[in-house]
PDB file of N, CA and C in Angstrom:
ATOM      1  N   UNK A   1    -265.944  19.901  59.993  1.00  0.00           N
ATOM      2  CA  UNK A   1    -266.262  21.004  59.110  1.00  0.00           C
ATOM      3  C   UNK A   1    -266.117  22.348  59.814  1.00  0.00           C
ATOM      4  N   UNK A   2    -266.849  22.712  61.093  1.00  0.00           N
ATOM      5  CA  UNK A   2    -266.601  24.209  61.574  1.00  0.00           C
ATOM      6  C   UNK A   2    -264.960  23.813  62.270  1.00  0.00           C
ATOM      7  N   UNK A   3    -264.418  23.055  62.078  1.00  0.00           N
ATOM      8  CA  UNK A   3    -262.751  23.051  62.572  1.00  0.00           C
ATOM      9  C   UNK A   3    -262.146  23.882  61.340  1.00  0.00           C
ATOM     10  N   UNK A   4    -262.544  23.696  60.181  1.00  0.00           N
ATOM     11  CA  UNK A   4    -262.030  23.990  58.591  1.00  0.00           C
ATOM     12  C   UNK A   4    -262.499  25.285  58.808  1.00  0.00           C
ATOM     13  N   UNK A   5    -263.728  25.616  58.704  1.00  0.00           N
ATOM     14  CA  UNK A   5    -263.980  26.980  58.553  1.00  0.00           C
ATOM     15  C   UNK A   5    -263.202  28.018  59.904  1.00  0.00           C
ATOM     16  N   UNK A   6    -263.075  27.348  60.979  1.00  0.00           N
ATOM     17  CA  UNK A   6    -262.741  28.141  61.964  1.00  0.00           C
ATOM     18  C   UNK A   6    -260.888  28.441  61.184  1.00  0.00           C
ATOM     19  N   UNK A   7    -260.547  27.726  61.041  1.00  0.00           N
ATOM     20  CA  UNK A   7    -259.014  27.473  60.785  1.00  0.00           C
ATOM     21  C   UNK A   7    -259.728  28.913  59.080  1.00  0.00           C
ATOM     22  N   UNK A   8    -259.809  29.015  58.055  1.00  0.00           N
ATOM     23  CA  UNK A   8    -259.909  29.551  57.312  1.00  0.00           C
ATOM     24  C   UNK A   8    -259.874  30.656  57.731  1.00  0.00           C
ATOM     25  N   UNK A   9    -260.843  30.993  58.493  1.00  0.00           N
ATOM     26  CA  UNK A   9    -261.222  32.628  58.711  1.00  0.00           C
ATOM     27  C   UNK A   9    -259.991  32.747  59.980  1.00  0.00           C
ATOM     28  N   UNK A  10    -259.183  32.075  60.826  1.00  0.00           N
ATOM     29  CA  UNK A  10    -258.026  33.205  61.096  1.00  0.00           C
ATOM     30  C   UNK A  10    -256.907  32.894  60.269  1.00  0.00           C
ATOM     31  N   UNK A  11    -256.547  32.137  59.503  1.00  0.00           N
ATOM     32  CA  UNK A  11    -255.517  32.676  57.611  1.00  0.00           C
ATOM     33  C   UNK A  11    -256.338  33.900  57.332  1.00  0.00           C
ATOM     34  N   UNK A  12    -257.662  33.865  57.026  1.00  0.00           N
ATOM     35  CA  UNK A  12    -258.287  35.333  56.486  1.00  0.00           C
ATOM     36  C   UNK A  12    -257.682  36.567  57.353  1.00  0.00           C
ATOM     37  N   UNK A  13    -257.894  36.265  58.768  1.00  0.00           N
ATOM     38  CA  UNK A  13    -257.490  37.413  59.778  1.00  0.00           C
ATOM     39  C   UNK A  13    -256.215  37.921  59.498  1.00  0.00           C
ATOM     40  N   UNK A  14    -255.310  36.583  59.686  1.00  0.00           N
ATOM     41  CA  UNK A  14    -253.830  36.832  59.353  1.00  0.00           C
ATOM     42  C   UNK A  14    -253.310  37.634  57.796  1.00  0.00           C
ATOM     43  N   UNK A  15    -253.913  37.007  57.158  1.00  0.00           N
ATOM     44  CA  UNK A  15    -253.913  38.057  55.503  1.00  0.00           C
ATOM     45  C   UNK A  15    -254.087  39.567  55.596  1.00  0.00           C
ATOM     46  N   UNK A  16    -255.156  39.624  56.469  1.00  0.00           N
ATOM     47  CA  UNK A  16    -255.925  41.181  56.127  1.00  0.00           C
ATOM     48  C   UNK A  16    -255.015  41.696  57.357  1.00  0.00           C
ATOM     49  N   UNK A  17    -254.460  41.283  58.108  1.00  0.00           N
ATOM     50  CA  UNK A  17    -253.722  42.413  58.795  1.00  0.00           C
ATOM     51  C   UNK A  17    -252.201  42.262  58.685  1.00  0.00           C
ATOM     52  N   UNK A  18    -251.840  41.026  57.741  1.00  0.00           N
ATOM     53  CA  UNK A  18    -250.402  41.373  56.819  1.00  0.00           C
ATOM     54  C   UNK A  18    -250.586  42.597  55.849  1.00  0.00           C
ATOM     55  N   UNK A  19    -251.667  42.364  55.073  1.00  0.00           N
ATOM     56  CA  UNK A  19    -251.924  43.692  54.245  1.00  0.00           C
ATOM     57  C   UNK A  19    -252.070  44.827  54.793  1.00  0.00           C
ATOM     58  N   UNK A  20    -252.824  44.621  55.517  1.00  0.00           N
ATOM     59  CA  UNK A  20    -252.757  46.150  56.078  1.00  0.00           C
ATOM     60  C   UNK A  20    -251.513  47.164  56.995  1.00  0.00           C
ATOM     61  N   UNK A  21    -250.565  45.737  57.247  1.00  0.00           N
ATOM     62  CA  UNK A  21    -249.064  46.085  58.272  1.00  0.00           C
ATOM     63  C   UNK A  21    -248.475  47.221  56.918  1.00  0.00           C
ATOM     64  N   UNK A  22    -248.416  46.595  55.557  1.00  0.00           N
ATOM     65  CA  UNK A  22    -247.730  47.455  54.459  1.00  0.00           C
ATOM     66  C   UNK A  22    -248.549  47.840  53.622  1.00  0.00           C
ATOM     67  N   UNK A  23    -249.702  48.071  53.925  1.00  0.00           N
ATOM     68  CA  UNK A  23    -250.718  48.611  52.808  1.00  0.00           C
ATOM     69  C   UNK A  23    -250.482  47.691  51.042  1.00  0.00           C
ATOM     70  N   UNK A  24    -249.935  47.272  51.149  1.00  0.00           N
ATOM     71  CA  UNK A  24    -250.037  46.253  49.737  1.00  0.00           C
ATOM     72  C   UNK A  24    -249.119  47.064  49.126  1.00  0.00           C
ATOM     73  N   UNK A  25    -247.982  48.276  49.215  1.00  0.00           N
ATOM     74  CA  UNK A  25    -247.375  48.938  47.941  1.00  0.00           C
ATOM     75  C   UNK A  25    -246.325  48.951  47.760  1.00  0.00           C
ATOM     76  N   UNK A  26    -246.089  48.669  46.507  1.00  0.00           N
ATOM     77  CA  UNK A  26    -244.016  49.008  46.440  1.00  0.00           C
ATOM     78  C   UNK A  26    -243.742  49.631  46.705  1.00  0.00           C
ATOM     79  N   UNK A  27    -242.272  49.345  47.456  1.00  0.00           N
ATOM     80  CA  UNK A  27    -241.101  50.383  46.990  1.00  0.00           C
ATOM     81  C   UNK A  27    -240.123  50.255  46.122  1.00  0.00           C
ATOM     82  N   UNK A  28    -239.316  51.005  45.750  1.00  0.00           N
ATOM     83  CA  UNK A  28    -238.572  51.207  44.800  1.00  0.00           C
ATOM     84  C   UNK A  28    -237.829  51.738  45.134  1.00  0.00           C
ATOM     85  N   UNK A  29    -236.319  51.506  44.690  1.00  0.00           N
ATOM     86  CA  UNK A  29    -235.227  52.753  44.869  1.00  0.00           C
ATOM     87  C   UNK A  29    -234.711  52.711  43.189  1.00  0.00           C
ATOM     88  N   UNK A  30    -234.238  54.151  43.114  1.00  0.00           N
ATOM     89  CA  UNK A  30    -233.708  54.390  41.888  1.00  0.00           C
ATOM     90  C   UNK A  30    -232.775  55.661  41.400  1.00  0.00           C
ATOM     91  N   UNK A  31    -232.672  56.124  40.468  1.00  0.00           N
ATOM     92  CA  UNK A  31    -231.954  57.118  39.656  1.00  0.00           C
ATOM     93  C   UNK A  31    -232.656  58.284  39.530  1.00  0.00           C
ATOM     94  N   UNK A  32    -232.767  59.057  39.443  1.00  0.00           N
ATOM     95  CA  UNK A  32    -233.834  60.542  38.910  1.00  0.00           C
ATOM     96  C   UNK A  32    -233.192  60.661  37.277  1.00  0.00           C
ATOM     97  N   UNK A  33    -233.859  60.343  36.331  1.00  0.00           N
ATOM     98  CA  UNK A  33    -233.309  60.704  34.647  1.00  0.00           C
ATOM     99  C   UNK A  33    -233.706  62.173  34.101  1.00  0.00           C
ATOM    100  N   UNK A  34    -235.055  62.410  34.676  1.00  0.00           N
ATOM    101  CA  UNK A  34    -235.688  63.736  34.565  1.00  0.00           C
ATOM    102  C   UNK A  34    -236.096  64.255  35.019  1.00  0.00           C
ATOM    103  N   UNK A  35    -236.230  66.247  35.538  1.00  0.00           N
ATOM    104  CA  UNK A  35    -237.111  66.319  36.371  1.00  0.00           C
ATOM    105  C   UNK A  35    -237.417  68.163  35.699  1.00  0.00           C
ATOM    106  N   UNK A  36    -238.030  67.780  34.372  1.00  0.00           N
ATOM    107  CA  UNK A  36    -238.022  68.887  33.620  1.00  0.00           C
ATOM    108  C   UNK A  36    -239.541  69.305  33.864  1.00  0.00           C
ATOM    109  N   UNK A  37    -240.397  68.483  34.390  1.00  0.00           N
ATOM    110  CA  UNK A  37    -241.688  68.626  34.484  1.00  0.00           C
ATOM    111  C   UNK A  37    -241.584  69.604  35.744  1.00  0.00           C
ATOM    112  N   UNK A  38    -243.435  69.914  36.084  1.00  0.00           N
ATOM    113  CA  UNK A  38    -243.854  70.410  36.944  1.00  0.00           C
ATOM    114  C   UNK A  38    -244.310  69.498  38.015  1.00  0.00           C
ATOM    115  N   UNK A  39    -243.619  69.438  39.067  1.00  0.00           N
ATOM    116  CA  UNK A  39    -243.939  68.354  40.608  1.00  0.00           C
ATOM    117  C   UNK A  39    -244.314  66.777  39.733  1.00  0.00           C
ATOM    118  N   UNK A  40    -242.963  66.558  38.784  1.00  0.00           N
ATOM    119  CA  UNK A  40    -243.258  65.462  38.341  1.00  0.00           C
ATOM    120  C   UNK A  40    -241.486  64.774  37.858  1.00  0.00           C
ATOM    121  N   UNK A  41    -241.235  63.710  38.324  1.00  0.00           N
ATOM    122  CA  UNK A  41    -239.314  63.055  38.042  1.00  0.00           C
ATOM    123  C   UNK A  41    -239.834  61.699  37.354  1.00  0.00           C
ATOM    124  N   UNK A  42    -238.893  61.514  36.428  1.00  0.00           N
ATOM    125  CA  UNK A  42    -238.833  60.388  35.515  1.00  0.00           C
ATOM    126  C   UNK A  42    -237.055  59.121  36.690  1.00  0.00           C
ATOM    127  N   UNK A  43    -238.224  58.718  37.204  1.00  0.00           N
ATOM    128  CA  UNK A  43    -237.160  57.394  38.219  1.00  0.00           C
ATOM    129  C   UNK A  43    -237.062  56.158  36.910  1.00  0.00           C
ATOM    130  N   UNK A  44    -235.789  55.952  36.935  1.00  0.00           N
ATOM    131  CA  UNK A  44    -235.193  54.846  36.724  1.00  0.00           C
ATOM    132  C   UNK A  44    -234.391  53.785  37.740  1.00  0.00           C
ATOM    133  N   UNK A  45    -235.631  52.733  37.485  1.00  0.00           N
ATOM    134  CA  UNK A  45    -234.946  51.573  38.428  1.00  0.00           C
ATOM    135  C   UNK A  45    -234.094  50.645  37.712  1.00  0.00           C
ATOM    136  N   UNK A  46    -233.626  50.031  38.392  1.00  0.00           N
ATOM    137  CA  UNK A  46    -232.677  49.098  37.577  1.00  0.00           C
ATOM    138  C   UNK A  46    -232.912  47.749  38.819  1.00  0.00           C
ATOM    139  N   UNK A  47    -232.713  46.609  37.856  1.00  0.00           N
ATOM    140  CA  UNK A  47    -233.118  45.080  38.304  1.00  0.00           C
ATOM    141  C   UNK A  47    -232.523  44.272  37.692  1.00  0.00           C
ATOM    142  N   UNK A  48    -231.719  42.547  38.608  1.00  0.00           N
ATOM    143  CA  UNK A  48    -230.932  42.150  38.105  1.00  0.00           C
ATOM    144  C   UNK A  48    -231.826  40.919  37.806  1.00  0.00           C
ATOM    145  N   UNK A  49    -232.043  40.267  36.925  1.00  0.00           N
ATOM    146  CA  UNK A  49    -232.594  39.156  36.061  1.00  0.00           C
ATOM    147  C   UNK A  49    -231.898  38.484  35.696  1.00  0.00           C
ATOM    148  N   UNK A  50    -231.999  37.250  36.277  1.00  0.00           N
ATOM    149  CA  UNK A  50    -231.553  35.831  35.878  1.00  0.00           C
ATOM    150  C   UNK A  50    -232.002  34.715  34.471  1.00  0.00           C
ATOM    151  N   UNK A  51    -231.018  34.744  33.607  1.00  0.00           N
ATOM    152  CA  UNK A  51    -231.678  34.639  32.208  1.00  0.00           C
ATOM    153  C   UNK A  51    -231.676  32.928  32.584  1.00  0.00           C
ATOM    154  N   UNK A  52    -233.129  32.499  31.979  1.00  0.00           N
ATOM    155  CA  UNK A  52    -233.561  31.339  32.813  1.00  0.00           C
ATOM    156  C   UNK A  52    -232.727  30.129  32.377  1.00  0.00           C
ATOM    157  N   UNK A  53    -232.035  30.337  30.677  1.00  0.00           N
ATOM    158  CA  UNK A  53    -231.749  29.123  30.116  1.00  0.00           C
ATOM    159  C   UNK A  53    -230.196  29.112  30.098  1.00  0.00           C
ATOM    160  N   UNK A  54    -229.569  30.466  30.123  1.00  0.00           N
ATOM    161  CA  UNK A  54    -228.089  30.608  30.463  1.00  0.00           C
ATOM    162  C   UNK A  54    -227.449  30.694  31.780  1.00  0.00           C
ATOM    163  N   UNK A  55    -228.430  31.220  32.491  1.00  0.00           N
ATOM    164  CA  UNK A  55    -228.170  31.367  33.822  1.00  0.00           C
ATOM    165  C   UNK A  55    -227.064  32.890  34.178  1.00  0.00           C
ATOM    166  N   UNK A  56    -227.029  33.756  32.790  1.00  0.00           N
ATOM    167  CA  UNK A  56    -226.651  35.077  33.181  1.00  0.00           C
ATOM    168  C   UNK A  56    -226.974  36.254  33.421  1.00  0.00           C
ATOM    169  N   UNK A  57    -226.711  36.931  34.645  1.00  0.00           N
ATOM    170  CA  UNK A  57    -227.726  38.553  35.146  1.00  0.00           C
ATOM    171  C   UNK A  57    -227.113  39.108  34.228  1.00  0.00           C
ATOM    172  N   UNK A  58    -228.669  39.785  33.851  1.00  0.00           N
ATOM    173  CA  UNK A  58    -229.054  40.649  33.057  1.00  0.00           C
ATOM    174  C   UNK A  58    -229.572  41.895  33.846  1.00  0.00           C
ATOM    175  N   UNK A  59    -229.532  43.015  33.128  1.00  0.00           N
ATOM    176  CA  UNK A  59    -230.083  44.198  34.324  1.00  0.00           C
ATOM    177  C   UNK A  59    -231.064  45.011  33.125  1.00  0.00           C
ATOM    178  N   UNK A  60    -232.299  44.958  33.675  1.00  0.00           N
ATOM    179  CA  UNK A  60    -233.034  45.329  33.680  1.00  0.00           C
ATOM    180  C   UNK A  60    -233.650  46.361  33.756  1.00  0.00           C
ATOM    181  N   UNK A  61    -233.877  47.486  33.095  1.00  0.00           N
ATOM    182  CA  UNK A  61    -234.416  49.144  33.722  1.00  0.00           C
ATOM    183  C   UNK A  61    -235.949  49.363  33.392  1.00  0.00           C
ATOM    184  N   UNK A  62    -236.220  50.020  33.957  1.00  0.00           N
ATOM    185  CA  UNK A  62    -237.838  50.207  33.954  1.00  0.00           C
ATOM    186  C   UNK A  62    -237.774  52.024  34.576  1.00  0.00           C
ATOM    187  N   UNK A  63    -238.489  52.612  33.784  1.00  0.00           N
ATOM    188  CA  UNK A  63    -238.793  54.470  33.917  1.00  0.00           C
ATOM    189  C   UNK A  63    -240.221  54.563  34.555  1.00  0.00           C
ATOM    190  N   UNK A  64    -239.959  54.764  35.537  1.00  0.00           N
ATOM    191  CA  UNK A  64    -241.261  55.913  36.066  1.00  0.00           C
ATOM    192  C   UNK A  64    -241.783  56.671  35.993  1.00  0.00           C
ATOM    193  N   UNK A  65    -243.031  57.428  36.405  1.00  0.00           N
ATOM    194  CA  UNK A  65    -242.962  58.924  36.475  1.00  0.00           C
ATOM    195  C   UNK A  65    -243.584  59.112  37.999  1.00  0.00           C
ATOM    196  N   UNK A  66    -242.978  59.745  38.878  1.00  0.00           N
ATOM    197  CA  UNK A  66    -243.460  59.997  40.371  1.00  0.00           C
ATOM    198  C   UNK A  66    -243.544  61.238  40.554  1.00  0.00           C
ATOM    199  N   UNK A  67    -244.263  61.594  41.312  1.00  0.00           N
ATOM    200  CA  UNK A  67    -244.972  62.984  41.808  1.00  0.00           C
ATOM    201  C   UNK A  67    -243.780  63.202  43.295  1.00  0.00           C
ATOM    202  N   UNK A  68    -243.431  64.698  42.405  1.00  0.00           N
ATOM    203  CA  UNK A  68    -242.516  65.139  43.521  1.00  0.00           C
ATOM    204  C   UNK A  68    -242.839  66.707  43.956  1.00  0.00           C
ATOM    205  N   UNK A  69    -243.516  66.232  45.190  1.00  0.00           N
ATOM    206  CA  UNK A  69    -244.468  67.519  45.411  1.00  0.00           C
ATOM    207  C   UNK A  69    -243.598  68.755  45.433  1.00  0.00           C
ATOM    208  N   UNK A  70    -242.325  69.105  45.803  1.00  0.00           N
ATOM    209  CA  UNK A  70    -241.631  70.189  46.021  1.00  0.00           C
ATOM    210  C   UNK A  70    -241.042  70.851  44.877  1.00  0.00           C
ATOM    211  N   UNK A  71    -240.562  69.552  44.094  1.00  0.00           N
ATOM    212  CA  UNK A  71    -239.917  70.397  43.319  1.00  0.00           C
ATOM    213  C   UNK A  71    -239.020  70.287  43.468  1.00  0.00           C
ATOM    214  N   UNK A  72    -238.375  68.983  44.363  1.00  0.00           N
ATOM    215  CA  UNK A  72    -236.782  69.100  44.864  1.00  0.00           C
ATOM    216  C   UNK A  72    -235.712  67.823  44.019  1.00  0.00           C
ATOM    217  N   UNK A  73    -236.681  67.628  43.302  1.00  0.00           N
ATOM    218  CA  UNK A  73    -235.283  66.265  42.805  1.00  0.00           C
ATOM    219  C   UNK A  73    -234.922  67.193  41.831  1.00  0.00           C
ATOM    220  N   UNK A  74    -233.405  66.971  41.739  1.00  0.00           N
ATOM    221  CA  UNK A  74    -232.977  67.126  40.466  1.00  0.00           C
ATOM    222  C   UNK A  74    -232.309  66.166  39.515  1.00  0.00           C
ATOM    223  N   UNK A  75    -231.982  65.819  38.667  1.00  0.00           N
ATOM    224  CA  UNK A  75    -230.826  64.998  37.611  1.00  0.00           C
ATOM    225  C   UNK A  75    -229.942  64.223  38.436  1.00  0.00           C
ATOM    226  N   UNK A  76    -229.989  63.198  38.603  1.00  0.00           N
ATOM    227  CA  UNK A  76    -228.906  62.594  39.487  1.00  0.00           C
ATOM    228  C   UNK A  76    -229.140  61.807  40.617  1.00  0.00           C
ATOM    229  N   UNK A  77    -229.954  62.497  41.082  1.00  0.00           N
ATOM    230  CA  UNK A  77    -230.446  62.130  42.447  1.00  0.00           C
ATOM    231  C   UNK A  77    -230.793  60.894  42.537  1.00  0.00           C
ATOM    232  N   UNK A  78    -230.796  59.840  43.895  1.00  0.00           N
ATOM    233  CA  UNK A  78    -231.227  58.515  44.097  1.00  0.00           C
ATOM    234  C   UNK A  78    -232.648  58.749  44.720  1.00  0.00           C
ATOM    235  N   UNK A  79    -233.735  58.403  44.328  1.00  0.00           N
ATOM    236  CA  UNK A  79    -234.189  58.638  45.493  1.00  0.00           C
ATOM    237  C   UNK A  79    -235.553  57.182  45.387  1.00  0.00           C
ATOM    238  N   UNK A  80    -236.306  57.392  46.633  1.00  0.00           N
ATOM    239  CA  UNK A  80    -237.242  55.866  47.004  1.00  0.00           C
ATOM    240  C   UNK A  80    -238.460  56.493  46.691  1.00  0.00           C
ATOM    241  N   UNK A  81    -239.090  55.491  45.757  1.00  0.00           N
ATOM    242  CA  UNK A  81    -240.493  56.030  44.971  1.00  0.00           C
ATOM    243  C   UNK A  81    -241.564  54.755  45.949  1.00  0.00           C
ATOM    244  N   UNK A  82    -242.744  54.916  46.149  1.00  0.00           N
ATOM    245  CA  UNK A  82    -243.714  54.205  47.079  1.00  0.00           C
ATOM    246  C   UNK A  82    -245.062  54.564  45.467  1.00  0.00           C
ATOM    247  N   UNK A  83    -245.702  53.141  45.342  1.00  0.00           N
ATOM    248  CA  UNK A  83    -247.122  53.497  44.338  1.00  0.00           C
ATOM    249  C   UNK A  83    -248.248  53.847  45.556  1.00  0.00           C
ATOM    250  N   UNK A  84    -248.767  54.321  44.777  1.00  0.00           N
ATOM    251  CA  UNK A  84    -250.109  54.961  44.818  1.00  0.00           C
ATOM    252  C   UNK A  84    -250.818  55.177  43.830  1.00  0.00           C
ATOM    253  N   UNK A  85    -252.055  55.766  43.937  1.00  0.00           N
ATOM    254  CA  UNK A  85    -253.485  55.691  43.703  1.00  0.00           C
ATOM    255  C   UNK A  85    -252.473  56.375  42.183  1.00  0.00           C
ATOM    256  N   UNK A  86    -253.719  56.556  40.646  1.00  0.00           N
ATOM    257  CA  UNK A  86    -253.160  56.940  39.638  1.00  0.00           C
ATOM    258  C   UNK A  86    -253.242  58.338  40.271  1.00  0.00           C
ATOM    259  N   UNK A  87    -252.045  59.191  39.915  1.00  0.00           N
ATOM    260  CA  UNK A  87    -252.127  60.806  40.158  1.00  0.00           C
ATOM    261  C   UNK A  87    -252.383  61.437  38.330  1.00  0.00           C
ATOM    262  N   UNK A  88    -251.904  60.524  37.559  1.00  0.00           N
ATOM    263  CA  UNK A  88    -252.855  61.153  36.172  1.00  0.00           C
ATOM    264  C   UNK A  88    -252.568  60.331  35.266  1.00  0.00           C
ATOM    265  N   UNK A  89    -251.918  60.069  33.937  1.00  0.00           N
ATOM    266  CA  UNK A  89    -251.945  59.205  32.815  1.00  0.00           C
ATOM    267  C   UNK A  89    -251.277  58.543  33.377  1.00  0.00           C
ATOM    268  N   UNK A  90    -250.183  58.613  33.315  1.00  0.00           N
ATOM    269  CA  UNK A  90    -248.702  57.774  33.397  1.00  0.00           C
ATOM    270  C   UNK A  90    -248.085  57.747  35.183  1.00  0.00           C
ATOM    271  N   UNK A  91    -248.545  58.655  36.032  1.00  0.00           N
ATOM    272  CA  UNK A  91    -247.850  58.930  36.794  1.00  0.00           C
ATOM    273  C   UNK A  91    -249.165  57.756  38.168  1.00  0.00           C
ATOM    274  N   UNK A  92    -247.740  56.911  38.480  1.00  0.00           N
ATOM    275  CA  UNK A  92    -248.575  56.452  39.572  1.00  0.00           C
ATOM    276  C   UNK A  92    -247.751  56.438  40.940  1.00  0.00           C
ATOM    277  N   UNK A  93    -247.018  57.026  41.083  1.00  0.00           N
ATOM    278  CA  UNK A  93    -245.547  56.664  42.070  1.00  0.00           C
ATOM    279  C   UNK A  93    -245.467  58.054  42.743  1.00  0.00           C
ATOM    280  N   UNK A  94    -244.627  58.002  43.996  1.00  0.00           N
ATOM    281  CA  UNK A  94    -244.676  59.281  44.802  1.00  0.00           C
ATOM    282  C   UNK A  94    -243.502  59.113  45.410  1.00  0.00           C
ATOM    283  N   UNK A  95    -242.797  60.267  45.414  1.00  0.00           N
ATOM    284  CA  UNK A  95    -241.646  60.165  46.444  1.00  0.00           C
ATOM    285  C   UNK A  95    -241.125  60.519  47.294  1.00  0.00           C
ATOM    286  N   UNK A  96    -240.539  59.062  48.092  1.00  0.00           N
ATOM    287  CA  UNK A  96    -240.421  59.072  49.632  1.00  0.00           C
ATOM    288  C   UNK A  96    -239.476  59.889  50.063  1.00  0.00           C
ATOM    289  N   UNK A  97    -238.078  59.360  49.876  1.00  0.00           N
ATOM    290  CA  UNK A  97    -237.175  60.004  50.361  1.00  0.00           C
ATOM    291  C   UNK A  97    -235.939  60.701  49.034  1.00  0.00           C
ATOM    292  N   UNK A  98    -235.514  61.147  49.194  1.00  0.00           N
ATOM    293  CA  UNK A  98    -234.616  61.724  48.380  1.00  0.00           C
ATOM    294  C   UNK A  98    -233.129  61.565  49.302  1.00  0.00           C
ATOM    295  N   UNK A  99    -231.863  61.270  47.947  1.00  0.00           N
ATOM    296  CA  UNK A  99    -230.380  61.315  48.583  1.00  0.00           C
ATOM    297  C   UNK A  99    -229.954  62.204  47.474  1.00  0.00           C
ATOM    298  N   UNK A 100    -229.338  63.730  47.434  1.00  0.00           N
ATOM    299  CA  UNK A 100    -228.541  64.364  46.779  1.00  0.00           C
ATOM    300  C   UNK A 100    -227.534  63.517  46.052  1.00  0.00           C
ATOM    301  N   UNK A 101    -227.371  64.130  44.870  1.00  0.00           N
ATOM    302  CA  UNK A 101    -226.113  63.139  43.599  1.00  0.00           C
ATOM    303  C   UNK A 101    -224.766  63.456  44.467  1.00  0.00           C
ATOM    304  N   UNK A 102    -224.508  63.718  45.117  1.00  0.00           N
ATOM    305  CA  UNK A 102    -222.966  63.950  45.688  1.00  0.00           C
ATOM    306  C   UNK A 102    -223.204  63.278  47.440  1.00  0.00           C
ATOM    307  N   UNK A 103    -224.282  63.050  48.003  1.00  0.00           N
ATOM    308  CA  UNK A 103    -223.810  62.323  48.943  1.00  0.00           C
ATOM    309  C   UNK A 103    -224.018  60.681  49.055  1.00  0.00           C
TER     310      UNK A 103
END
């Protein structure tokens, strides 16, 4: 019995400091669709899905809204969104890095 419990609690150890290596949060890379707001871009990701009974990718999009503190994305842009804490209704995403639409 304390062989079991000993063995449990370092899986526990090992868990809590996998989680904590990446803090538990996505990333994302994507599209910028909008960025008409104030320190706020509408990311579109896109995902390829395997349709279970045909067996054909399907792609998938899903819209964000991420907090872009500067002010620097514009229309086009690729850039890598990371979640976080809610920043207000809809907006739970923040972004990491940005790549200009032309490079």
């Amino acid at each position: 019995m304390a062989l079991r419990a000993r063995f449990r609690m370092s899986l526990n150890e090992w868990n809590m400091t996998e989680t904590n290596a990446n803090s538990g949060r996505r990333v994302l890379s994507g599209r910028v669709v909008s960025s008409k707001m104030d320190k706020t871009v509408s990311v579109e990701v896109t995902r390829r899905v395997k349709h279970a009974r045909y067996h054909k990718y399907l792609n998938r999009t899903n819209v964000y809204k991420a907090h872009d503190a500067d002010n620097q994305c514009e229309q086009g842009d690729t850039v890598t969104i990371r979640e976080s804490r809610p920043l207000s209704k809809t907006k739970r995403w923040v972004v990491v890095e940005r790549t200009p639409r032309g490079a």
